[in-house]
PDB file of N, CA and C in Angstrom:
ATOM      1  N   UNK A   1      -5.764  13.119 -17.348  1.00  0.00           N
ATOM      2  CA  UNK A   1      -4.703  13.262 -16.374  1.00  0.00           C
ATOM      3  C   UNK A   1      -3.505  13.890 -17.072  1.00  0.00           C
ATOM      4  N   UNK A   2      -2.535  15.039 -16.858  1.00  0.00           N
ATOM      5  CA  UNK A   2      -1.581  15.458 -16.672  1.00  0.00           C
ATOM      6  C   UNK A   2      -0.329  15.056 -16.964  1.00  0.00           C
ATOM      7  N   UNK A   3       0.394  14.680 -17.971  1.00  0.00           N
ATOM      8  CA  UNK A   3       1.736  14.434 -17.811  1.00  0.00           C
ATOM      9  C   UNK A   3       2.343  14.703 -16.894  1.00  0.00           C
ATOM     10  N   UNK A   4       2.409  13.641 -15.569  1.00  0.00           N
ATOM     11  CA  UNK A   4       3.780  14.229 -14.698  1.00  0.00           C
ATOM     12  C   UNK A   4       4.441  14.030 -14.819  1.00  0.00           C
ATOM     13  N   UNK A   5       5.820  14.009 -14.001  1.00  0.00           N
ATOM     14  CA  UNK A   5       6.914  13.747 -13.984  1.00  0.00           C
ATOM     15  C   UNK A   5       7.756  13.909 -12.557  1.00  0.00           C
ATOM     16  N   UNK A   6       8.623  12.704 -12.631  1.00  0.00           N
ATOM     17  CA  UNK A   6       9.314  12.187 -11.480  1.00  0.00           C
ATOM     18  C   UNK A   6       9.947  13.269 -10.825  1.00  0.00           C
ATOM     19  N   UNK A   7       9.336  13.952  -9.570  1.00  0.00           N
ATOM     20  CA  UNK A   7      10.104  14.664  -8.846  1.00  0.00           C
ATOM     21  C   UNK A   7       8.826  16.367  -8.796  1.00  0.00           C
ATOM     22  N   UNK A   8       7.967  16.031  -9.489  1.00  0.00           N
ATOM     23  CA  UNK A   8       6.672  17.335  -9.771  1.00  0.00           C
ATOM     24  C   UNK A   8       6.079  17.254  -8.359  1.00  0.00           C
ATOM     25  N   UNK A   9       6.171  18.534  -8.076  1.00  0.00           N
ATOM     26  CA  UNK A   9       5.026  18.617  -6.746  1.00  0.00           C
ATOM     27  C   UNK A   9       3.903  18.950  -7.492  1.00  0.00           C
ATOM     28  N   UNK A  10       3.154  18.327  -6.680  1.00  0.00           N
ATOM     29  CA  UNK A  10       1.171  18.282  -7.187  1.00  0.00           C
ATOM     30  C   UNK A  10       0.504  18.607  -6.322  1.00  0.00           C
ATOM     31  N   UNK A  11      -0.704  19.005  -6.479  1.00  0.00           N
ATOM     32  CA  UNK A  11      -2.258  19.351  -5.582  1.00  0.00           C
ATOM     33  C   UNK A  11      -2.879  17.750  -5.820  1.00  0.00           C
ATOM     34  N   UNK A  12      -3.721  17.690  -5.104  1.00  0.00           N
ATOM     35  CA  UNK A  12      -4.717  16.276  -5.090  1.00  0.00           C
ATOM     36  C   UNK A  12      -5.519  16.472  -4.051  1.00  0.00           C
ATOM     37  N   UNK A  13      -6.733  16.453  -4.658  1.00  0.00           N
ATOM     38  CA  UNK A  13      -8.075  16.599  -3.101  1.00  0.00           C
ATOM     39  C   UNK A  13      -8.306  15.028  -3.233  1.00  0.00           C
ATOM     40  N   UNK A  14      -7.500  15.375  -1.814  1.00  0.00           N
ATOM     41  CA  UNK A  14      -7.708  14.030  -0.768  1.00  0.00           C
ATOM     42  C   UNK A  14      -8.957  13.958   0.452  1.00  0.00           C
ATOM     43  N   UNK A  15      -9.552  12.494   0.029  1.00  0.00           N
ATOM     44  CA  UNK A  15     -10.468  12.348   1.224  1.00  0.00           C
ATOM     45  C   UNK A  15      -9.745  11.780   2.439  1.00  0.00           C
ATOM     46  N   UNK A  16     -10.503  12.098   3.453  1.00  0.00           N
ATOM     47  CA  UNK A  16      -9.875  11.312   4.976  1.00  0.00           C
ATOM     48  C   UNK A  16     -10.312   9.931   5.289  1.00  0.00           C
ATOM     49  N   UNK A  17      -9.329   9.123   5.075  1.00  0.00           N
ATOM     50  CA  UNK A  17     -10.327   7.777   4.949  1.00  0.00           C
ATOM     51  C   UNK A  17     -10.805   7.632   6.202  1.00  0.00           C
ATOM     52  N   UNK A  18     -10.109   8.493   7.281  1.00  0.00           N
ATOM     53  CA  UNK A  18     -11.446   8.295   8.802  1.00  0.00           C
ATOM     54  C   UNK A  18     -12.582   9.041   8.591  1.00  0.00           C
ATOM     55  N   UNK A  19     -13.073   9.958   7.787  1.00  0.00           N
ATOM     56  CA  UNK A  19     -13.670  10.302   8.002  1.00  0.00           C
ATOM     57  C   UNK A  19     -14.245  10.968   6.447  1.00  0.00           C
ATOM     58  N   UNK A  20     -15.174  10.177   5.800  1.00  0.00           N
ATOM     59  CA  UNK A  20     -15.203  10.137   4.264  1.00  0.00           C
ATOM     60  C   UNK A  20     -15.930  11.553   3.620  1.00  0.00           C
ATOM     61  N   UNK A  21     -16.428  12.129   4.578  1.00  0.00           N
ATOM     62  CA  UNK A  21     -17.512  13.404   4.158  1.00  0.00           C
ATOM     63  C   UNK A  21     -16.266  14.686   4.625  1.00  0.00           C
ATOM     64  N   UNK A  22     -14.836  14.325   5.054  1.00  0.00           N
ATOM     65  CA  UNK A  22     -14.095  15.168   4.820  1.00  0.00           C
ATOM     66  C   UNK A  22     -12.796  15.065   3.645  1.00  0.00           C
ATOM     67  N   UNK A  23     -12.472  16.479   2.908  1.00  0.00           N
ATOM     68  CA  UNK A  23     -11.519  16.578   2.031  1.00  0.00           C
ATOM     69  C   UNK A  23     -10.683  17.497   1.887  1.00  0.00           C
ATOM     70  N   UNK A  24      -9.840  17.800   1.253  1.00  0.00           N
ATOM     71  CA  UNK A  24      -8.817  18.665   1.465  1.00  0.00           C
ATOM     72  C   UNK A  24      -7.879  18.539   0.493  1.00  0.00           C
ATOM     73  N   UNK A  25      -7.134  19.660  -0.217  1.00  0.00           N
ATOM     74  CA  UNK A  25      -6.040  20.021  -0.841  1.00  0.00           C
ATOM     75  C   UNK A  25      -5.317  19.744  -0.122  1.00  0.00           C
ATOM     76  N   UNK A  26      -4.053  18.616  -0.836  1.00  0.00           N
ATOM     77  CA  UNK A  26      -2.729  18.520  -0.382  1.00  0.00           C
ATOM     78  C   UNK A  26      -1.680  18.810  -1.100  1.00  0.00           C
ATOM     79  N   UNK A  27      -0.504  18.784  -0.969  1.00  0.00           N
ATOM     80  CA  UNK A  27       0.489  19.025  -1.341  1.00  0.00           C
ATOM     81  C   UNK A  27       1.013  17.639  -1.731  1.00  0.00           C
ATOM     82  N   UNK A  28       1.780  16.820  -2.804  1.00  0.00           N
ATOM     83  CA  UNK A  28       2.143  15.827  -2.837  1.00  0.00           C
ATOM     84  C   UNK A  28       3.508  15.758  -3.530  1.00  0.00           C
ATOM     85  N   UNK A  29       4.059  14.728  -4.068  1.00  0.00           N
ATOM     86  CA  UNK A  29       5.139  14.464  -4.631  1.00  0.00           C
ATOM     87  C   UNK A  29       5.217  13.547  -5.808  1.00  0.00           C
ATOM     88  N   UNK A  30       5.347  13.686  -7.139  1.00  0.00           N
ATOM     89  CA  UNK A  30       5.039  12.523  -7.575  1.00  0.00           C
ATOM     90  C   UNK A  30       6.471  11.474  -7.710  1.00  0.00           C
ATOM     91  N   UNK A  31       6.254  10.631  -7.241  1.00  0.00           N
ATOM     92  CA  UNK A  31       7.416   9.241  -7.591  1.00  0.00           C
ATOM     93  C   UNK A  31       7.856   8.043  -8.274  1.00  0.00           C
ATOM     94  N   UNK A  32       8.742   7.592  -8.425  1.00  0.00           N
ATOM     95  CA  UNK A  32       8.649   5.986  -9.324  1.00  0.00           C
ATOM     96  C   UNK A  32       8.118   5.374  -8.305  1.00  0.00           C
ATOM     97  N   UNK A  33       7.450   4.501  -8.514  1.00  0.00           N
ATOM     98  CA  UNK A  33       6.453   3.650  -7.441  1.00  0.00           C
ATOM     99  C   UNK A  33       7.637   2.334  -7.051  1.00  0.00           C
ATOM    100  N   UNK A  34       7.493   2.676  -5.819  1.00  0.00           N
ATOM    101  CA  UNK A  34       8.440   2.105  -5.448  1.00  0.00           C
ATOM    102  C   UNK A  34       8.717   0.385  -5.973  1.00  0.00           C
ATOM    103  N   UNK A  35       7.251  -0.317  -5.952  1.00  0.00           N
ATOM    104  CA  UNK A  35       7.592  -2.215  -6.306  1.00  0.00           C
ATOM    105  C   UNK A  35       7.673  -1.670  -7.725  1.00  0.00           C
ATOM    106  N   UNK A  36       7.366  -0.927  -8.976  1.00  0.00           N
ATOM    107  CA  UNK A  36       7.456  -0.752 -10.029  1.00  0.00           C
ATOM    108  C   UNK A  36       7.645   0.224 -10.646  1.00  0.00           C
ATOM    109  N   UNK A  37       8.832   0.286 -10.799  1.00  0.00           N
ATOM    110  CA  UNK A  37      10.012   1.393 -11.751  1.00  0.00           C
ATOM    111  C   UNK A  37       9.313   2.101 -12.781  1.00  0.00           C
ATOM    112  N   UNK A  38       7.915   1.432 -13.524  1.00  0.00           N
ATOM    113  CA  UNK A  38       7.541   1.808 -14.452  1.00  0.00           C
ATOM    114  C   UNK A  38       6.658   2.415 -14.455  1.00  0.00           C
ATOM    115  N   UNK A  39       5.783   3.015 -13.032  1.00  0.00           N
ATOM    116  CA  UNK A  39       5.050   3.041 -13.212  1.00  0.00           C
ATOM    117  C   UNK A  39       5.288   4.271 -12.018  1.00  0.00           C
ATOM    118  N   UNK A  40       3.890   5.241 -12.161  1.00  0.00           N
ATOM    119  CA  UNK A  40       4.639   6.829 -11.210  1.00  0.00           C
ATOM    120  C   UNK A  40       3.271   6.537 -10.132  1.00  0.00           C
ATOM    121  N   UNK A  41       4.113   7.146  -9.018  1.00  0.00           N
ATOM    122  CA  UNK A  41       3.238   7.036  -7.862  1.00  0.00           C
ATOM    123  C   UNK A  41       2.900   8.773  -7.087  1.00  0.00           C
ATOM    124  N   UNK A  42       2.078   8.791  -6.058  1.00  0.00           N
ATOM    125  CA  UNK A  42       1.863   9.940  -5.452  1.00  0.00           C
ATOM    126  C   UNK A  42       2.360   9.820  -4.181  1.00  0.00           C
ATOM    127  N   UNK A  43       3.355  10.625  -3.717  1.00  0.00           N
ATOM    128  CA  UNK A  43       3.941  10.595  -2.240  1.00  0.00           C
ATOM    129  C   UNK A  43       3.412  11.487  -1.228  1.00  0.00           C
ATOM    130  N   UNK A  44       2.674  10.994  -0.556  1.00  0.00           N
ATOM    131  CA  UNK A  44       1.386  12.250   0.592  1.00  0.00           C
ATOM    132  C   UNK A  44       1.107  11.188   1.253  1.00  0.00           C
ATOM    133  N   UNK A  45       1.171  11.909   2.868  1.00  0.00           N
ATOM    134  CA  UNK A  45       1.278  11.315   4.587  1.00  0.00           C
ATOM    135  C   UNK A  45       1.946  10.070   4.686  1.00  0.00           C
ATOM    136  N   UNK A  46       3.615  10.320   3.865  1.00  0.00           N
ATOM    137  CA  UNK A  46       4.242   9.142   4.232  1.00  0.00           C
ATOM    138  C   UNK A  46       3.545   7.788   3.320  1.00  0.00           C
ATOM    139  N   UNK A  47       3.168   7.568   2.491  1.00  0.00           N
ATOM    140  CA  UNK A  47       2.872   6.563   1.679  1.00  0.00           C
ATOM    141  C   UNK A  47       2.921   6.828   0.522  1.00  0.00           C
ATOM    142  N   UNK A  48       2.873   5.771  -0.694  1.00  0.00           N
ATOM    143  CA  UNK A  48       2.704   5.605  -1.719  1.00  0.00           C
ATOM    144  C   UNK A  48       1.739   5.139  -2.493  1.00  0.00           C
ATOM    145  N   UNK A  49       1.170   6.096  -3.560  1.00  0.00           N
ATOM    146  CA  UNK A  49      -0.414   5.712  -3.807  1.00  0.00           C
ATOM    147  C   UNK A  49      -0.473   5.930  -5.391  1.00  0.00           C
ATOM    148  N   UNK A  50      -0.441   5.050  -5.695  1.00  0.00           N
ATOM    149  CA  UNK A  50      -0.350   4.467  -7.358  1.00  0.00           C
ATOM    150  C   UNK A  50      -1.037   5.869  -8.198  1.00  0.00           C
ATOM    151  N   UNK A  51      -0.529   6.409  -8.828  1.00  0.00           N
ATOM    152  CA  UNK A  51      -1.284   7.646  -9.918  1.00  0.00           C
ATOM    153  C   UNK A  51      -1.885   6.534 -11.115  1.00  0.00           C
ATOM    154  N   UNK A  52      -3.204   6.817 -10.714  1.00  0.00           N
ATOM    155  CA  UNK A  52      -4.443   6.063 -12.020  1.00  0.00           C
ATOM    156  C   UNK A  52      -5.326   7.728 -12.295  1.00  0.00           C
ATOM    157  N   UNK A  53      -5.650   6.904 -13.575  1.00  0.00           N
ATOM    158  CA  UNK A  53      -6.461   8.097 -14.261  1.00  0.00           C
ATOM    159  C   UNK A  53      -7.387   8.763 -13.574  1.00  0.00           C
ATOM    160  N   UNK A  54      -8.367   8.142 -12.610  1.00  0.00           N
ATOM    161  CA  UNK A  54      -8.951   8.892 -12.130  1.00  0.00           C
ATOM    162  C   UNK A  54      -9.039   9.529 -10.767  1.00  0.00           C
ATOM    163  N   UNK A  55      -7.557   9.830 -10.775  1.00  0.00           N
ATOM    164  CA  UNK A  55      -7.447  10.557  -9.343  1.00  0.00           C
ATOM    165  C   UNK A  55      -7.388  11.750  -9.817  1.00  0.00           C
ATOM    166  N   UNK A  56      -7.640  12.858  -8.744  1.00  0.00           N
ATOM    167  CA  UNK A  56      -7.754  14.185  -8.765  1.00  0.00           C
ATOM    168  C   UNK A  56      -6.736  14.980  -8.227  1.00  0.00           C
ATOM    169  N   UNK A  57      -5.150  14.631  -9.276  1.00  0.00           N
ATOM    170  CA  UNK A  57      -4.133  15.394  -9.333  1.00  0.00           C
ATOM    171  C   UNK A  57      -4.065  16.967 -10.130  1.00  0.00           C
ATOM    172  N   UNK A  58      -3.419  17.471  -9.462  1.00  0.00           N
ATOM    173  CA  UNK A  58      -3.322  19.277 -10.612  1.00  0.00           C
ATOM    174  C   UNK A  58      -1.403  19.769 -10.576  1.00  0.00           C
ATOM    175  N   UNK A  59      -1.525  20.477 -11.240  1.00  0.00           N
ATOM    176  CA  UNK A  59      -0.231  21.182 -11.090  1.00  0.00           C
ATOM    177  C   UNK A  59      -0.233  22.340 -10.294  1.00  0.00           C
ATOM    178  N   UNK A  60      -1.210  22.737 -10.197  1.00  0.00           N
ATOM    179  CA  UNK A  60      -1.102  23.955  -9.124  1.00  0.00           C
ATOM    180  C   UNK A  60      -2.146  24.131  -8.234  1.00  0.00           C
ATOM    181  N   UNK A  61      -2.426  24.884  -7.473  1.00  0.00           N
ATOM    182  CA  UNK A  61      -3.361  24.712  -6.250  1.00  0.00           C
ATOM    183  C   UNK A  61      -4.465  25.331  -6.590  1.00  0.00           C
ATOM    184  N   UNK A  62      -4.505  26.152  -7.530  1.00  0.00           N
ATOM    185  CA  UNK A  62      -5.879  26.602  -7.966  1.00  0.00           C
ATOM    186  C   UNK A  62      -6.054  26.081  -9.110  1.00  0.00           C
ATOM    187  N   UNK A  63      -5.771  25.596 -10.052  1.00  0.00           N
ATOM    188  CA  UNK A  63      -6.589  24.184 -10.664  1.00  0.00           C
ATOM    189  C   UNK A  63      -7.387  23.403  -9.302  1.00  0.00           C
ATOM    190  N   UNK A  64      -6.776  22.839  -8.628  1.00  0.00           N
ATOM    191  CA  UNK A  64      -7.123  21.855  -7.221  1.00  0.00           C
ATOM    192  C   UNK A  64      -8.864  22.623  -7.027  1.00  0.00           C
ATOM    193  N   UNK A  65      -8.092  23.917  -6.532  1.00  0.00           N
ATOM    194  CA  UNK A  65      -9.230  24.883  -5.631  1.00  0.00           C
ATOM    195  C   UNK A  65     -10.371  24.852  -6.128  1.00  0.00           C
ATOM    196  N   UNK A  66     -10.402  25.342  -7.830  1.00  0.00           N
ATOM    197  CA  UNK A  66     -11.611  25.746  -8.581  1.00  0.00           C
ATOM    198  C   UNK A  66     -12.524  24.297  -8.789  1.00  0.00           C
ATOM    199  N   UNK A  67     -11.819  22.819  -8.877  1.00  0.00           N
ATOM    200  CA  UNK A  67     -12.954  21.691  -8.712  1.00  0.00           C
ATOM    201  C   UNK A  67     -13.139  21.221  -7.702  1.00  0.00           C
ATOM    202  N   UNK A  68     -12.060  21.439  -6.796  1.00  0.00           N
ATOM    203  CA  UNK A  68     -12.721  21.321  -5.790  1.00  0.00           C
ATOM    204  C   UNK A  68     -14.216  22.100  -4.762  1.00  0.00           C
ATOM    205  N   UNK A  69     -13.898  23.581  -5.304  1.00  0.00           N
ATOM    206  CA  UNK A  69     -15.089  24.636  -4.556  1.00  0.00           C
ATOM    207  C   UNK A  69     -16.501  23.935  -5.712  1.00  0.00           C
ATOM    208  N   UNK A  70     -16.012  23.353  -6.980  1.00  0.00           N
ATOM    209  CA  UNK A  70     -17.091  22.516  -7.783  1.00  0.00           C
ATOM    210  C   UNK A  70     -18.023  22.084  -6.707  1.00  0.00           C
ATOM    211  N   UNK A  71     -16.906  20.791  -6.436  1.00  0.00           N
ATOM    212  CA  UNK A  71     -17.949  19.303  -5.794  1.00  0.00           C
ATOM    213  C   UNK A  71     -18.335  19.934  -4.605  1.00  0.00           C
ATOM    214  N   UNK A  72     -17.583  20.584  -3.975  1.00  0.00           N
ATOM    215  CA  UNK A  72     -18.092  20.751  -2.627  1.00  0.00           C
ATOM    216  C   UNK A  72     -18.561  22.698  -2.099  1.00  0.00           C
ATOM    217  N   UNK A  73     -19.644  22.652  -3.398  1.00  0.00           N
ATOM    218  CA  UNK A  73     -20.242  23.604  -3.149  1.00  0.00           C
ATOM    219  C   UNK A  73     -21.067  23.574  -2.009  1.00  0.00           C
ATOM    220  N   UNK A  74     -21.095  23.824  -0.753  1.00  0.00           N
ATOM    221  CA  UNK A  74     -22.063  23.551   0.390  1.00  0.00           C
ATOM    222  C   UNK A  74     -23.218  25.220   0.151  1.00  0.00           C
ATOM    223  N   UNK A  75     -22.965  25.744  -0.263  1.00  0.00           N
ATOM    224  CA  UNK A  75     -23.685  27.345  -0.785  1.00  0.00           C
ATOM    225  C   UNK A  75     -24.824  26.445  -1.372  1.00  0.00           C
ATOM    226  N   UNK A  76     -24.596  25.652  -1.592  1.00  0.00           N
ATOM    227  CA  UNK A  76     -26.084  25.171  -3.047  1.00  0.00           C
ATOM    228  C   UNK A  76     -27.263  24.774  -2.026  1.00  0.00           C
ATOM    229  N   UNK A  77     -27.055  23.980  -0.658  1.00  0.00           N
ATOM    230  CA  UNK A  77     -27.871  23.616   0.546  1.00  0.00           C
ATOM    231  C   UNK A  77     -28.100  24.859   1.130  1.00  0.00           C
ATOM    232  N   UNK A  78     -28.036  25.595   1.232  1.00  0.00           N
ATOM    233  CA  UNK A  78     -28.781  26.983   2.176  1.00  0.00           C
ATOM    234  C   UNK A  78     -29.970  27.277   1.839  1.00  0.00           C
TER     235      UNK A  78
END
């Protein structure tokens, strides 16, 4: 994971928790987490979502793009 820092806009392929077989590049914010000062959070659709190691944050949108077109090669099923 990335050194961020308080106030970095980020990429993060986000799943839809309605709907788990969909995902998508977002745009986010990173923040001090709000119950803990010490600790940095991700700000996307109005909430706050703890930055742990294995989330799939980037600094720019094509970092994002290129693992994302990875996992969700649908070309490989044809």
């Amino acid at each position: 994971m990335g050194n961020f820092r308080v106030g970095e806009e980020v990429y993060v392929i986000y799943r839809n928790p309605h709907a788990a077989v969909v995902a998508n590049i977002e745009k986010a914010e990173v923040v001090e987490h709000p119950k803990n000062p010490q600790e940095l959070a991700i700000f996307l659709h109005d909430a706050y979502h703890p930055l742990a190691e294995d989330d799939a944050v980037f600094s720019s949108f094509e970092e994002a793009e290129e693992l994302y077109n990875e996992i969700f090669d649908y070309e490989q099923y044809d």
